[in-house]
N, C-alpha and C. Protein backbone atom coordinates (compact mmCIF):
# COMPACT_ATOMS: atom_id res chain seq x y z
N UNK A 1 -21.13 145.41 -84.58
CA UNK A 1 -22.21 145.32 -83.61
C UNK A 1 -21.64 145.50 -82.20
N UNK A 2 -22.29 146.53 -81.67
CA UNK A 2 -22.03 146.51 -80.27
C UNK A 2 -22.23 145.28 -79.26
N UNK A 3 -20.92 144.85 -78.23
CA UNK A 3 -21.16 144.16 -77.39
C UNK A 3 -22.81 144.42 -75.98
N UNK A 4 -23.03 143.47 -76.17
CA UNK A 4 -24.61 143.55 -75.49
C UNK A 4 -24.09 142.19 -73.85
N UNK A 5 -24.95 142.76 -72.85
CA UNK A 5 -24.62 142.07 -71.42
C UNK A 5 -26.20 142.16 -71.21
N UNK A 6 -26.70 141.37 -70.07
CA UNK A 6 -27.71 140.74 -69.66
C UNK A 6 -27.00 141.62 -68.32
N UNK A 7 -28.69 142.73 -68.10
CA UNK A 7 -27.99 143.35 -66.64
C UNK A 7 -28.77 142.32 -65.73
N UNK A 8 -28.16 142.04 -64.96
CA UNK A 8 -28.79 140.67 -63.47
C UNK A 8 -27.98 141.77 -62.48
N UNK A 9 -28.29 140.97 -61.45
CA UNK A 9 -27.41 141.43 -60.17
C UNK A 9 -26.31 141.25 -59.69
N UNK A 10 -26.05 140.41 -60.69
CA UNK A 10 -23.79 140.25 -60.62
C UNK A 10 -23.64 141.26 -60.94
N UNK A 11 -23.96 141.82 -62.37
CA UNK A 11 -23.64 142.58 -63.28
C UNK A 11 -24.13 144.52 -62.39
N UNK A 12 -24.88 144.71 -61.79
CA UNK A 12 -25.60 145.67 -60.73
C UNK A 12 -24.68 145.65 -59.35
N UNK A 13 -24.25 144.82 -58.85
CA UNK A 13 -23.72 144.49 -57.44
C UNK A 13 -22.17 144.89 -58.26
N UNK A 14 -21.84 144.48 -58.82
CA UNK A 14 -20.19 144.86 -59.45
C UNK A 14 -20.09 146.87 -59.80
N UNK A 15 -20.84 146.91 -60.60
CA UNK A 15 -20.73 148.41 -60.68
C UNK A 15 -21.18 149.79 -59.45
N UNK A 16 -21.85 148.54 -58.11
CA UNK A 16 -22.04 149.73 -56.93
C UNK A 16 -20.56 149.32 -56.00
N UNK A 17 -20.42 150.85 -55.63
CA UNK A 17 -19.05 150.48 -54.63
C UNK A 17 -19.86 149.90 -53.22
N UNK A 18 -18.56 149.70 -52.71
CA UNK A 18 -18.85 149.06 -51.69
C UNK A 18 -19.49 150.04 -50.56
N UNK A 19 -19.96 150.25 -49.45
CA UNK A 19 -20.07 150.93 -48.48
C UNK A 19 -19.92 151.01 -47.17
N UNK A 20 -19.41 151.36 -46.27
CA UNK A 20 -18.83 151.45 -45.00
C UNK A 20 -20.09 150.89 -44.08
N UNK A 21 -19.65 150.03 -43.37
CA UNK A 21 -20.38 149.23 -42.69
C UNK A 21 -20.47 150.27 -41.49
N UNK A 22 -20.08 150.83 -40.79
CA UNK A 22 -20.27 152.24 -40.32
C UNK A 22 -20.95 153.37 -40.90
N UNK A 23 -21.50 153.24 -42.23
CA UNK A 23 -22.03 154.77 -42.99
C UNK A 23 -22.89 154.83 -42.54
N UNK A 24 -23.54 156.15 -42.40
CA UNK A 24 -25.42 156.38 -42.22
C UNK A 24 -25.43 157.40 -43.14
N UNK A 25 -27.12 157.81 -43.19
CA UNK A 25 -27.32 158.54 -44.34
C UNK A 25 -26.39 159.99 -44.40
N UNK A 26 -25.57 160.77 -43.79
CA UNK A 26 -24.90 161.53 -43.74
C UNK A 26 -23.51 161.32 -44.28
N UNK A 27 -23.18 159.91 -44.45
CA UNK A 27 -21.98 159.87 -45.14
C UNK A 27 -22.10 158.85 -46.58
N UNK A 28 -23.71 158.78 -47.12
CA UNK A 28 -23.85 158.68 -47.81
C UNK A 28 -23.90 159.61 -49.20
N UNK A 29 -23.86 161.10 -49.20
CA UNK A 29 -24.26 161.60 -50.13
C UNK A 29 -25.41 162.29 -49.73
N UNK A 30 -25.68 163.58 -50.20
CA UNK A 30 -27.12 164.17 -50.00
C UNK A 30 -27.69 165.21 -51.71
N UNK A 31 -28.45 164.31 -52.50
CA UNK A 31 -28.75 164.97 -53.64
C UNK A 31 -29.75 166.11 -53.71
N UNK A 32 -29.29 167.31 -53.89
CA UNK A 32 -30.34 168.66 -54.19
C UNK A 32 -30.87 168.38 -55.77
N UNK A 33 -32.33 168.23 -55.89
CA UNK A 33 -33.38 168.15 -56.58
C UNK A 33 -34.06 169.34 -56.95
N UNK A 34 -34.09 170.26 -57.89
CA UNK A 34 -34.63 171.36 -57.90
C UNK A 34 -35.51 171.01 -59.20
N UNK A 35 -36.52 170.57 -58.82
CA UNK A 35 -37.28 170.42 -60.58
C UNK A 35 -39.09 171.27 -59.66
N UNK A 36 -39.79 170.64 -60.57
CA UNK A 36 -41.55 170.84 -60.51
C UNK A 36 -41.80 171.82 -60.94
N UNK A 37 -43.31 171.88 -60.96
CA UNK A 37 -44.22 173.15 -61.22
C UNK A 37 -45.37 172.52 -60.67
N UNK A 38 -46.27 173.95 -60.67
CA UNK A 38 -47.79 173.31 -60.50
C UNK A 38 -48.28 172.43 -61.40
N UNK A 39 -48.10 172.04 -62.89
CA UNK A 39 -48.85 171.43 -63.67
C UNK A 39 -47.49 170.54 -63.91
N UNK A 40 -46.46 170.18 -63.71
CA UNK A 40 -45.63 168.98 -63.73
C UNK A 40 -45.29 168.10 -62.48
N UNK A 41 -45.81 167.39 -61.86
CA UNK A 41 -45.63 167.39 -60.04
C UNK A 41 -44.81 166.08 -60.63
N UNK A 42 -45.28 165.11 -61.59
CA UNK A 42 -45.08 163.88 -61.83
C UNK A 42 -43.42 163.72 -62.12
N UNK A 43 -42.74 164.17 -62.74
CA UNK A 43 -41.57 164.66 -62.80
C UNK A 43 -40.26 164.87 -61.65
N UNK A 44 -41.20 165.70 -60.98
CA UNK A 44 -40.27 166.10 -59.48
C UNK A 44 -40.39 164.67 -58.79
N UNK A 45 -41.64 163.75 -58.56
CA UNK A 45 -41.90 162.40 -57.80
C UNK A 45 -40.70 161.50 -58.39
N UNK A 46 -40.49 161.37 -59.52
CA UNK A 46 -39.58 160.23 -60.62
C UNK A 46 -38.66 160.48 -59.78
N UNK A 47 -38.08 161.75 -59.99
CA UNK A 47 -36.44 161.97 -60.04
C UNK A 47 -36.17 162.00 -58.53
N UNK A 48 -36.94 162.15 -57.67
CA UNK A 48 -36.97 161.75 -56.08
C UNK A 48 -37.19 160.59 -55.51
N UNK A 49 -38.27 159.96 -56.36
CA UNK A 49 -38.18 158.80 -56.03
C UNK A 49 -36.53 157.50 -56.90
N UNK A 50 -36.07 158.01 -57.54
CA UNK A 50 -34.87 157.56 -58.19
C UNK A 50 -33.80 157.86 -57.33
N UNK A 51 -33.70 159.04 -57.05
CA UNK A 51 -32.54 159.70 -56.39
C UNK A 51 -32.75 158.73 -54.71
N UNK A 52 -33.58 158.58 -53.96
CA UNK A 52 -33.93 157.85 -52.72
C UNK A 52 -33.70 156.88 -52.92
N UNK A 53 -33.88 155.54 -54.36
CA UNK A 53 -33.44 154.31 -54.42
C UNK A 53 -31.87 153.91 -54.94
N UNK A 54 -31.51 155.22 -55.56
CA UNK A 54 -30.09 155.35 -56.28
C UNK A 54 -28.96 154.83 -55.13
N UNK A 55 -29.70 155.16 -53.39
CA UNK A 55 -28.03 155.16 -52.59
C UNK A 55 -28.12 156.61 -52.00
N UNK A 56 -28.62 157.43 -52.09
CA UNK A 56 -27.86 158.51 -51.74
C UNK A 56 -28.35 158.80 -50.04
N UNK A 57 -27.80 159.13 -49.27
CA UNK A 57 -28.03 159.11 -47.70
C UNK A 57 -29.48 160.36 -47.61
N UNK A 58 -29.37 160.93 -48.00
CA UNK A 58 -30.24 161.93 -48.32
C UNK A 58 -30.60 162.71 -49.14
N UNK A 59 -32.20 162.99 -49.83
CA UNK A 59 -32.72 163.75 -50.96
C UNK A 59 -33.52 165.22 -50.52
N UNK A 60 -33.44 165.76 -50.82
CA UNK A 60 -34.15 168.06 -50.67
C UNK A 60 -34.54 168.05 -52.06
N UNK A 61 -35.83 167.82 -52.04
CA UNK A 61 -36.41 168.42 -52.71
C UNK A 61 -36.49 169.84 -52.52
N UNK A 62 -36.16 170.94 -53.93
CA UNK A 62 -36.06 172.57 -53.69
C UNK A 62 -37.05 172.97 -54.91
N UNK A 63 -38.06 173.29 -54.19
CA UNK A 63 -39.17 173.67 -55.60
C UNK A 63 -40.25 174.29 -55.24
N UNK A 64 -40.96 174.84 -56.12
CA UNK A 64 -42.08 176.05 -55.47
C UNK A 64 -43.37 175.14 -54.85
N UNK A 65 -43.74 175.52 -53.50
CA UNK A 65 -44.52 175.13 -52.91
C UNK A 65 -45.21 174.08 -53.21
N UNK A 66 -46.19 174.55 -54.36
CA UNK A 66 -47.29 174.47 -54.62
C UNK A 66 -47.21 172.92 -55.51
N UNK A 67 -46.05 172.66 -55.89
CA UNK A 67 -45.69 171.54 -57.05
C UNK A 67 -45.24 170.47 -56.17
N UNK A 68 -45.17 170.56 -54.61
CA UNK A 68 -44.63 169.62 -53.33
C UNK A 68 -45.37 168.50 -53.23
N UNK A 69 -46.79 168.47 -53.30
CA UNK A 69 -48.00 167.66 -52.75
C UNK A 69 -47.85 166.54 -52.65
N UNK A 70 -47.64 165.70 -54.36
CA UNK A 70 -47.48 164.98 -54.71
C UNK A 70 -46.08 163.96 -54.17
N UNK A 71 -45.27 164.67 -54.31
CA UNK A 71 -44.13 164.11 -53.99
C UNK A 71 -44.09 163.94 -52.57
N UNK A 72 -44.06 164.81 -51.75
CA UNK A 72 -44.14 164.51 -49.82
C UNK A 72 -45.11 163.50 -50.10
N UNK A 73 -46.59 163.08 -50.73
CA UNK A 73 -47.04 161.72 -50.14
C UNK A 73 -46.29 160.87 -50.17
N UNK A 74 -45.55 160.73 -51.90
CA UNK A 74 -45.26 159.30 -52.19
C UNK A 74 -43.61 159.23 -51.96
N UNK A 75 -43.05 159.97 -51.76
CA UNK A 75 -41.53 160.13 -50.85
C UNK A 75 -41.13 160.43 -49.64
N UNK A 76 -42.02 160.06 -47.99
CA UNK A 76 -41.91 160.53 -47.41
C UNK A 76 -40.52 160.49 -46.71
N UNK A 77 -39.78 159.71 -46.94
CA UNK A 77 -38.08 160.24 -46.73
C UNK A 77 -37.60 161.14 -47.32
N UNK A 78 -37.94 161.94 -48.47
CA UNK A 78 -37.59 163.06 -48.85
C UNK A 78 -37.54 164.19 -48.13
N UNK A 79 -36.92 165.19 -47.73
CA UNK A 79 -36.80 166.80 -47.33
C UNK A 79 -36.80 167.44 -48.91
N UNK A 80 -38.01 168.22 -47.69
CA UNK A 80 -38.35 169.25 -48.80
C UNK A 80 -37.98 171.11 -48.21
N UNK A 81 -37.66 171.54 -49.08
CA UNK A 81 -37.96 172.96 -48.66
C UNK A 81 -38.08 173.90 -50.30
N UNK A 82 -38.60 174.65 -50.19
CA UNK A 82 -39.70 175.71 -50.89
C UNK A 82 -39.08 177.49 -51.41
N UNK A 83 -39.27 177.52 -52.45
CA UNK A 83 -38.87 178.66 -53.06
C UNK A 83 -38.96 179.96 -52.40
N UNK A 84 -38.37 180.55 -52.54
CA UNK A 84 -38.60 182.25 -52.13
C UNK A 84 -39.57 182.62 -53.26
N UNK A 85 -40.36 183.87 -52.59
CA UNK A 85 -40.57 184.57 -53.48
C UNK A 85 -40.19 185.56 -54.78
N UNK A 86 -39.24 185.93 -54.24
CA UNK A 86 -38.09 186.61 -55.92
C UNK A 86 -37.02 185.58 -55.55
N UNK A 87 -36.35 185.74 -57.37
CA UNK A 87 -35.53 184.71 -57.77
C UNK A 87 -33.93 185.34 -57.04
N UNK A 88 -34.20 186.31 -56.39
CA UNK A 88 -32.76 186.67 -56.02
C UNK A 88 -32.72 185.91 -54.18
N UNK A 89 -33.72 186.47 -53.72
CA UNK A 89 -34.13 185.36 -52.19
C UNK A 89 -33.85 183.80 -52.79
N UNK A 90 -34.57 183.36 -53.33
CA UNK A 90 -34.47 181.99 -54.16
C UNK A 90 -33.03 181.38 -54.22
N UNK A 91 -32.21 182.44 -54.90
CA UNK A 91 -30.81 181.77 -54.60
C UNK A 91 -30.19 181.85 -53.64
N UNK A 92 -30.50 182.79 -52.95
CA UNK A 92 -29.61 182.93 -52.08
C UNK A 92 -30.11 181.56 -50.41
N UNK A 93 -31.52 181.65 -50.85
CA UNK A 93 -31.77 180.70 -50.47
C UNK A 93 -31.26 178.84 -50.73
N UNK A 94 -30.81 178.96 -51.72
CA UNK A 94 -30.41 177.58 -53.07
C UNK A 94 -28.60 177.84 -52.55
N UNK A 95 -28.19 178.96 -52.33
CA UNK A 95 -26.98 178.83 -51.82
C UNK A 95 -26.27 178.00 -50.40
N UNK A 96 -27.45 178.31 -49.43
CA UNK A 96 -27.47 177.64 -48.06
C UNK A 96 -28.08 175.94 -48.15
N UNK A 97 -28.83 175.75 -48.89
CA UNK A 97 -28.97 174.09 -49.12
C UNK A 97 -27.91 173.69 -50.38
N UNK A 98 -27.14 174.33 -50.96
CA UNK A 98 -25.98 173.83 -51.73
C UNK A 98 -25.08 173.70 -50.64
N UNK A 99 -24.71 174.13 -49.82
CA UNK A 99 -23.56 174.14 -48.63
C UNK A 99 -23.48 172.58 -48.41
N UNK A 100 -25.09 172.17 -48.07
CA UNK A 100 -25.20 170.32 -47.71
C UNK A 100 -25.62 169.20 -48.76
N UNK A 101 -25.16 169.80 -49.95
CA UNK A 101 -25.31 168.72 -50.62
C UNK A 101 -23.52 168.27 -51.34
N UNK A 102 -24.29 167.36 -52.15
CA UNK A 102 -23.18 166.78 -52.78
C UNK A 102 -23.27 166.71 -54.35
N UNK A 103 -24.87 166.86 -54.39
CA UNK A 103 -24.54 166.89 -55.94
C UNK A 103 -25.83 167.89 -56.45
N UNK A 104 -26.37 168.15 -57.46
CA UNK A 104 -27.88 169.07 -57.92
C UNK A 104 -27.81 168.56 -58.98
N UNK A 105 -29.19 167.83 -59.14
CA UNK A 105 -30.09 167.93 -60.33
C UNK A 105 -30.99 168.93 -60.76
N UNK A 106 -30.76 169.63 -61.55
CA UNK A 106 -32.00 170.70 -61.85
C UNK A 106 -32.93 170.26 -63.14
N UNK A 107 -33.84 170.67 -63.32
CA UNK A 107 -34.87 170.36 -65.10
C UNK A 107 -36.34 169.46 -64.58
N UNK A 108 -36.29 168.57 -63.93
CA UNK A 108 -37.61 167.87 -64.48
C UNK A 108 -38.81 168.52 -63.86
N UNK A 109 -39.50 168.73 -64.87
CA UNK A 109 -40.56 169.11 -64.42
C UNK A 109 -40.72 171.17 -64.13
N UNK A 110 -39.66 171.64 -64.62
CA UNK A 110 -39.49 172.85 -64.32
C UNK A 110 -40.07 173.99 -65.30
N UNK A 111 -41.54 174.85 -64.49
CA UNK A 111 -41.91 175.63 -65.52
C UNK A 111 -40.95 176.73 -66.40
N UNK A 112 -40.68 176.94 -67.11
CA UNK A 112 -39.81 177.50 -67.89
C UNK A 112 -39.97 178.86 -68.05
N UNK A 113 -41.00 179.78 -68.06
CA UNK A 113 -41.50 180.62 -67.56
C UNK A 113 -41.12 181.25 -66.66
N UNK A 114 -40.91 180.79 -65.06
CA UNK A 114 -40.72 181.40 -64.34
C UNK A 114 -39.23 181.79 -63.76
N UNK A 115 -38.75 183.02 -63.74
CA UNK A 115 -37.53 183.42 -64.04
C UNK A 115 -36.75 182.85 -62.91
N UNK A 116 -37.64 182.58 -61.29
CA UNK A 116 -36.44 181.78 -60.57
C UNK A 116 -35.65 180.44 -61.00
N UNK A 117 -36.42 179.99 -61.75
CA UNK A 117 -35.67 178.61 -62.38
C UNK A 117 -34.22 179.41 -63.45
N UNK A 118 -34.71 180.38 -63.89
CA UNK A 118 -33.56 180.79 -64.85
C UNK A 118 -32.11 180.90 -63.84
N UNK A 119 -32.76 181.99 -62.68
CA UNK A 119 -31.65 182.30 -61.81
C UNK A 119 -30.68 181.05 -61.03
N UNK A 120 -31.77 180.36 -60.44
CA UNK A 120 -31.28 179.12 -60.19
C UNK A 120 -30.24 178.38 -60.94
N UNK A 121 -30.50 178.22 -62.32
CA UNK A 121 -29.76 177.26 -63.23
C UNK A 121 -28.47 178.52 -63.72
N UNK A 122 -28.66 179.73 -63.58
CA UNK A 122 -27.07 180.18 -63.39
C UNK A 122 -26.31 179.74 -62.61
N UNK A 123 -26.99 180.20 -61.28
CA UNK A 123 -26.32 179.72 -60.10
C UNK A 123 -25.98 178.74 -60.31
N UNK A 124 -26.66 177.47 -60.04
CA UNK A 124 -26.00 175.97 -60.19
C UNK A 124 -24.70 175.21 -61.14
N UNK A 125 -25.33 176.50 -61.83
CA UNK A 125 -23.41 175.91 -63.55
C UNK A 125 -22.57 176.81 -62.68
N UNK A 126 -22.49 177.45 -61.94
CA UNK A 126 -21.76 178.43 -61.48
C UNK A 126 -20.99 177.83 -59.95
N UNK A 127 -21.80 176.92 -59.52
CA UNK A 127 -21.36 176.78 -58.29
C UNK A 127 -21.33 175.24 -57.88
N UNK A 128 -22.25 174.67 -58.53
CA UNK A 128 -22.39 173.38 -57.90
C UNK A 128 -21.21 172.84 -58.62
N UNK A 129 -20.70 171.92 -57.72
CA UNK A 129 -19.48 170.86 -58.10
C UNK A 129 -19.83 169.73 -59.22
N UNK A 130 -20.91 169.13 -58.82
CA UNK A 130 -21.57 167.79 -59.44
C UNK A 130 -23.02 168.61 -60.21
N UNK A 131 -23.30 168.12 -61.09
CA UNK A 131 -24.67 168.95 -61.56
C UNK A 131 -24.94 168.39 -62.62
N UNK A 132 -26.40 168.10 -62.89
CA UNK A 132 -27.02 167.06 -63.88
C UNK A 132 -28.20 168.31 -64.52
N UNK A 133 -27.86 168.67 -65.77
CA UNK A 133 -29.01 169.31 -65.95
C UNK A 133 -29.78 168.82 -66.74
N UNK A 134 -30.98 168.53 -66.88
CA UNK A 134 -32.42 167.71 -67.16
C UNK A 134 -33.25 168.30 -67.48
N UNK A 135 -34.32 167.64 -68.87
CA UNK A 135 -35.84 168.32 -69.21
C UNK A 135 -35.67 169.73 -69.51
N UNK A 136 -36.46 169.95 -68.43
CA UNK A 136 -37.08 171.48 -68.35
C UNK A 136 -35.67 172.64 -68.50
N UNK A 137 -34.77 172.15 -67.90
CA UNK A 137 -33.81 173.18 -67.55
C UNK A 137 -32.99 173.02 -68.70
N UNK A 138 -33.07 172.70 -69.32
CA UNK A 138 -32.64 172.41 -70.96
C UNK A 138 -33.36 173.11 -71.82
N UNK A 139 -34.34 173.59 -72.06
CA UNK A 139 -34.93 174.06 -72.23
C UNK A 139 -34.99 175.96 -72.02
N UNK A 140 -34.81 175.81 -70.80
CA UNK A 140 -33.99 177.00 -70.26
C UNK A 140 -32.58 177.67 -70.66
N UNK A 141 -32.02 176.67 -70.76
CA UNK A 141 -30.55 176.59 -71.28
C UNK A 141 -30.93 177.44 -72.91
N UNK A 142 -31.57 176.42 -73.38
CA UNK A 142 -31.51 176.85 -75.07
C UNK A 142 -32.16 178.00 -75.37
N UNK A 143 -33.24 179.12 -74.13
CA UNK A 143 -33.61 180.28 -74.62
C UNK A 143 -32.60 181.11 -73.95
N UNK A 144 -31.75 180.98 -73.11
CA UNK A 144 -30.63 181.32 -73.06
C UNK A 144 -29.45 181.51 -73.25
N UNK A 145 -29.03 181.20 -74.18
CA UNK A 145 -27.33 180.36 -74.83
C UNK A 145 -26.42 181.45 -74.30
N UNK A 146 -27.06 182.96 -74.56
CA UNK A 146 -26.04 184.02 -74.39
C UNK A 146 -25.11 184.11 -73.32
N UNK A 147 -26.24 183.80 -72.09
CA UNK A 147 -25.59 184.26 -70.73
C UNK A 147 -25.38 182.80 -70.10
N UNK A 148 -25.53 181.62 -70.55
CA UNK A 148 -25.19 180.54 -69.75
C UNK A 148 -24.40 179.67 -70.66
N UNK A 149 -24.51 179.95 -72.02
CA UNK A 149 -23.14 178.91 -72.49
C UNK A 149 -21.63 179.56 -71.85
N UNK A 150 -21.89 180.87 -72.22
CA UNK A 150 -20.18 180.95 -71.82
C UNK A 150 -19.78 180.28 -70.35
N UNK A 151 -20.68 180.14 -68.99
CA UNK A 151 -21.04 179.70 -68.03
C UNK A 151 -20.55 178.25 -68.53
N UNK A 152 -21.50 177.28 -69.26
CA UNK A 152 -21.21 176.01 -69.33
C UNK A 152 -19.29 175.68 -69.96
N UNK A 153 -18.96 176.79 -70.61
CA UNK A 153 -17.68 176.66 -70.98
C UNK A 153 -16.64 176.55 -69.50
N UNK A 154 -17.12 177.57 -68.57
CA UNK A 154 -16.10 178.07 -67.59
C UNK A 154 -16.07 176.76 -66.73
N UNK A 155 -17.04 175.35 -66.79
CA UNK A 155 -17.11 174.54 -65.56
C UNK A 155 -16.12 174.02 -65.67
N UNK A 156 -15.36 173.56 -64.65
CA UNK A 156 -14.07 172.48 -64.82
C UNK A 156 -14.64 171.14 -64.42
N UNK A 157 -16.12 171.05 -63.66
CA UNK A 157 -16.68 169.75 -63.77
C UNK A 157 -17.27 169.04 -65.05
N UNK A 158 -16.84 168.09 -65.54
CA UNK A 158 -17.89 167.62 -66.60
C UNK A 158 -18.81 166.51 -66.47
N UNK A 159 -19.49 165.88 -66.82
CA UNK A 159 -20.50 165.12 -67.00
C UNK A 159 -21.80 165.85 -66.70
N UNK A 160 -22.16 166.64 -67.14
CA UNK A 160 -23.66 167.38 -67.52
C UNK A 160 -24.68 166.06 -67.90
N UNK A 161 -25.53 165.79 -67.70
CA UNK A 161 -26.09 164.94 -68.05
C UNK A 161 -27.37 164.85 -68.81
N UNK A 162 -27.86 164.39 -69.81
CA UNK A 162 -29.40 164.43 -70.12
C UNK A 162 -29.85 163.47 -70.78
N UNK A 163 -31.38 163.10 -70.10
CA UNK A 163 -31.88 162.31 -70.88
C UNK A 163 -32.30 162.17 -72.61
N UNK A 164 -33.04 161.35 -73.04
CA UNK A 164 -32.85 161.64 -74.33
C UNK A 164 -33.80 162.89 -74.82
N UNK A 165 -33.76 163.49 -75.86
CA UNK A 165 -33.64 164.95 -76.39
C UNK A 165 -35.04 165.31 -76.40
N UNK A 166 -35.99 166.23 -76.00
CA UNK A 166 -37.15 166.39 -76.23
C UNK A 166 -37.99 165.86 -75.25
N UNK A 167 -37.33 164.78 -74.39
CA UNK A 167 -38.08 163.87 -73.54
C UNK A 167 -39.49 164.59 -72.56
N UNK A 168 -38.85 165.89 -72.66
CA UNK A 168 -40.55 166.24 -71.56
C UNK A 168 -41.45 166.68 -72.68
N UNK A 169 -41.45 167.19 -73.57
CA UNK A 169 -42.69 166.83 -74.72
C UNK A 169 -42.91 165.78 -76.03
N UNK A 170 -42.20 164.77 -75.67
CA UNK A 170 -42.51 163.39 -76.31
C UNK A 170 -41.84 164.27 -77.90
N UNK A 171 -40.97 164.71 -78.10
CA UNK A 171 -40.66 165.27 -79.66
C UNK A 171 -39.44 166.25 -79.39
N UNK A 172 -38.64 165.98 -80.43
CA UNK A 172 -37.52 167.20 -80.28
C UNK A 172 -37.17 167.84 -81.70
N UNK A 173 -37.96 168.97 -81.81
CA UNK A 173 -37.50 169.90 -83.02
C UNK A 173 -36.17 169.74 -83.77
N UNK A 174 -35.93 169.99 -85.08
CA UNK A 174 -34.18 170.32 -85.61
C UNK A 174 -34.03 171.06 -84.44
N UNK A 175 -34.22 172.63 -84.10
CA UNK A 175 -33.47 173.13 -83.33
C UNK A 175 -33.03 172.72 -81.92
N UNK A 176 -33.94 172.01 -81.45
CA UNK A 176 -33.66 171.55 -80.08
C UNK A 176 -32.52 170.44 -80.54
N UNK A 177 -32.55 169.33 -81.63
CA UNK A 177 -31.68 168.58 -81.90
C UNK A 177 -30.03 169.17 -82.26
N UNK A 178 -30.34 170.35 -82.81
CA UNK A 178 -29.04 171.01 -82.78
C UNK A 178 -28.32 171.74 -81.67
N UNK A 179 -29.43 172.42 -80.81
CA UNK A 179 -28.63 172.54 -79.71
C UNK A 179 -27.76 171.41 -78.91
N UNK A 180 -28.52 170.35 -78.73
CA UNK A 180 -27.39 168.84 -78.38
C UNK A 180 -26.53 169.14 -78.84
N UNK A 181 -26.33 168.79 -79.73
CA UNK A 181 -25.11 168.81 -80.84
C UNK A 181 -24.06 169.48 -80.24
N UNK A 182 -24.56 171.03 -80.35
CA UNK A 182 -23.79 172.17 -79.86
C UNK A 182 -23.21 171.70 -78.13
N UNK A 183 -23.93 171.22 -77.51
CA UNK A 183 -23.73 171.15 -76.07
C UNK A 183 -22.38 170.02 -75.53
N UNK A 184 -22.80 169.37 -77.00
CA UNK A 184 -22.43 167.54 -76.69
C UNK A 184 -20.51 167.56 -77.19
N UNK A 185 -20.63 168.88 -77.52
CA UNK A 185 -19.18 169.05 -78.42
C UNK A 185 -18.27 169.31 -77.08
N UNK A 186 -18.79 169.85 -76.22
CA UNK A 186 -18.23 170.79 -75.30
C UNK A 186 -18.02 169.76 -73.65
N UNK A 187 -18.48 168.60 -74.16
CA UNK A 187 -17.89 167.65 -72.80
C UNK A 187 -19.43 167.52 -71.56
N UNK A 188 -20.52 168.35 -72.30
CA UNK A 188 -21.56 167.81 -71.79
C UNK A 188 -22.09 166.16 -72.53
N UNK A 189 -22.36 165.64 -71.31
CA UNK A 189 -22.46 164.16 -71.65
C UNK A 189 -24.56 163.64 -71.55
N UNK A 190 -24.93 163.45 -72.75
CA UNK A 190 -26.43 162.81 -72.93
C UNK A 190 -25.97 161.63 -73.73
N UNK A 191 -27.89 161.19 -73.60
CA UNK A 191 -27.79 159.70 -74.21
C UNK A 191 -28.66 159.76 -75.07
């Protein structure tokens, strides 16, 4: 049987580092958020509103317009800025707000469909240092294996991260369960 702990705030206060009594939000960390769609807004709000209570000095939301609404009400410390219209503007746009971050989450809430998310989530295994890929962009990943596993092989960062399997449609197919599998061999880390 696994050892089991009672999380309290000894146990919470011990695992956050300490922080510079001099820091402000600029030498806290600044997390790039690239999730939403028009019909997932709820998604992009979570992981912004998480990422804002997590610690981090600053959160950018990067997502198509139209999927913003929601989130600017209920995060108004969030920065936001907004997709290009082609996925090649898009990155290159996603290249200049990678310059100021520190880490990218991509997936929640991300229509799958639309090919700037594809381009994006090259880019990001490609470039970002720190990178959590999530939901939707998992999803992405697995109609892709061709052109982005060899990508996930080349990272020298590891801890990929994901929630549990299927989580944005409440169910995860054998195949989606086997892609884990496949992913989980390779030093990407889920729960």
């Amino acid at each position: 049987m696994a050892d089991s702990r009672i999380i309290d705030n000894e146990l919470v206060n011990a695992l956050c580092p300490e922080r510079d009594e001099k820091g402000h939000k600029g030498t806290f960390g600044t997390v790039l958020i690239c999730s939403g769609s028009r019909f997932m807004t709820g998604a992009q709000t979570l992981a912004t509103e998480s990422a804002l209570r997590s610690g981090a000095g600053m959160v950018r939301v990067f997502a198509p317009e139209e999927s913003m609404v929601s989130t600017r009400v209920n995060c108004p410390c969030a920065m936001f800025a907004a997709y290009k219209d082609s996925p090649e503007e898009t990155v290159r746009y996603a290249d200049e707000l990678l310059k100021n971050s520190s880490s990218v989450l991509i997936g929640p809430g991300l229509d799958t469909g639309d090919k700037r998310n594809l381009h994006l989530l090259r880019f990001f295994i490609e470039r970002a240092d720190k990178l959590v890929i999530d939901a939707s962009a998992l999803g992405i990943l697995s109609q892709n294996k061709a052109m982005l596993f060899p990508l996930l092989k080349k990272r020298t960062e590891k801890g990929l991260s994901r929630a549990v399997p299927g989580d944005e449609y409440g169910h995860c197919p054998q195949k989606c369960l086997d892609f884990h599998k496949h992913i989980g061999q390779r030093g990407v880390y889920y729960r």
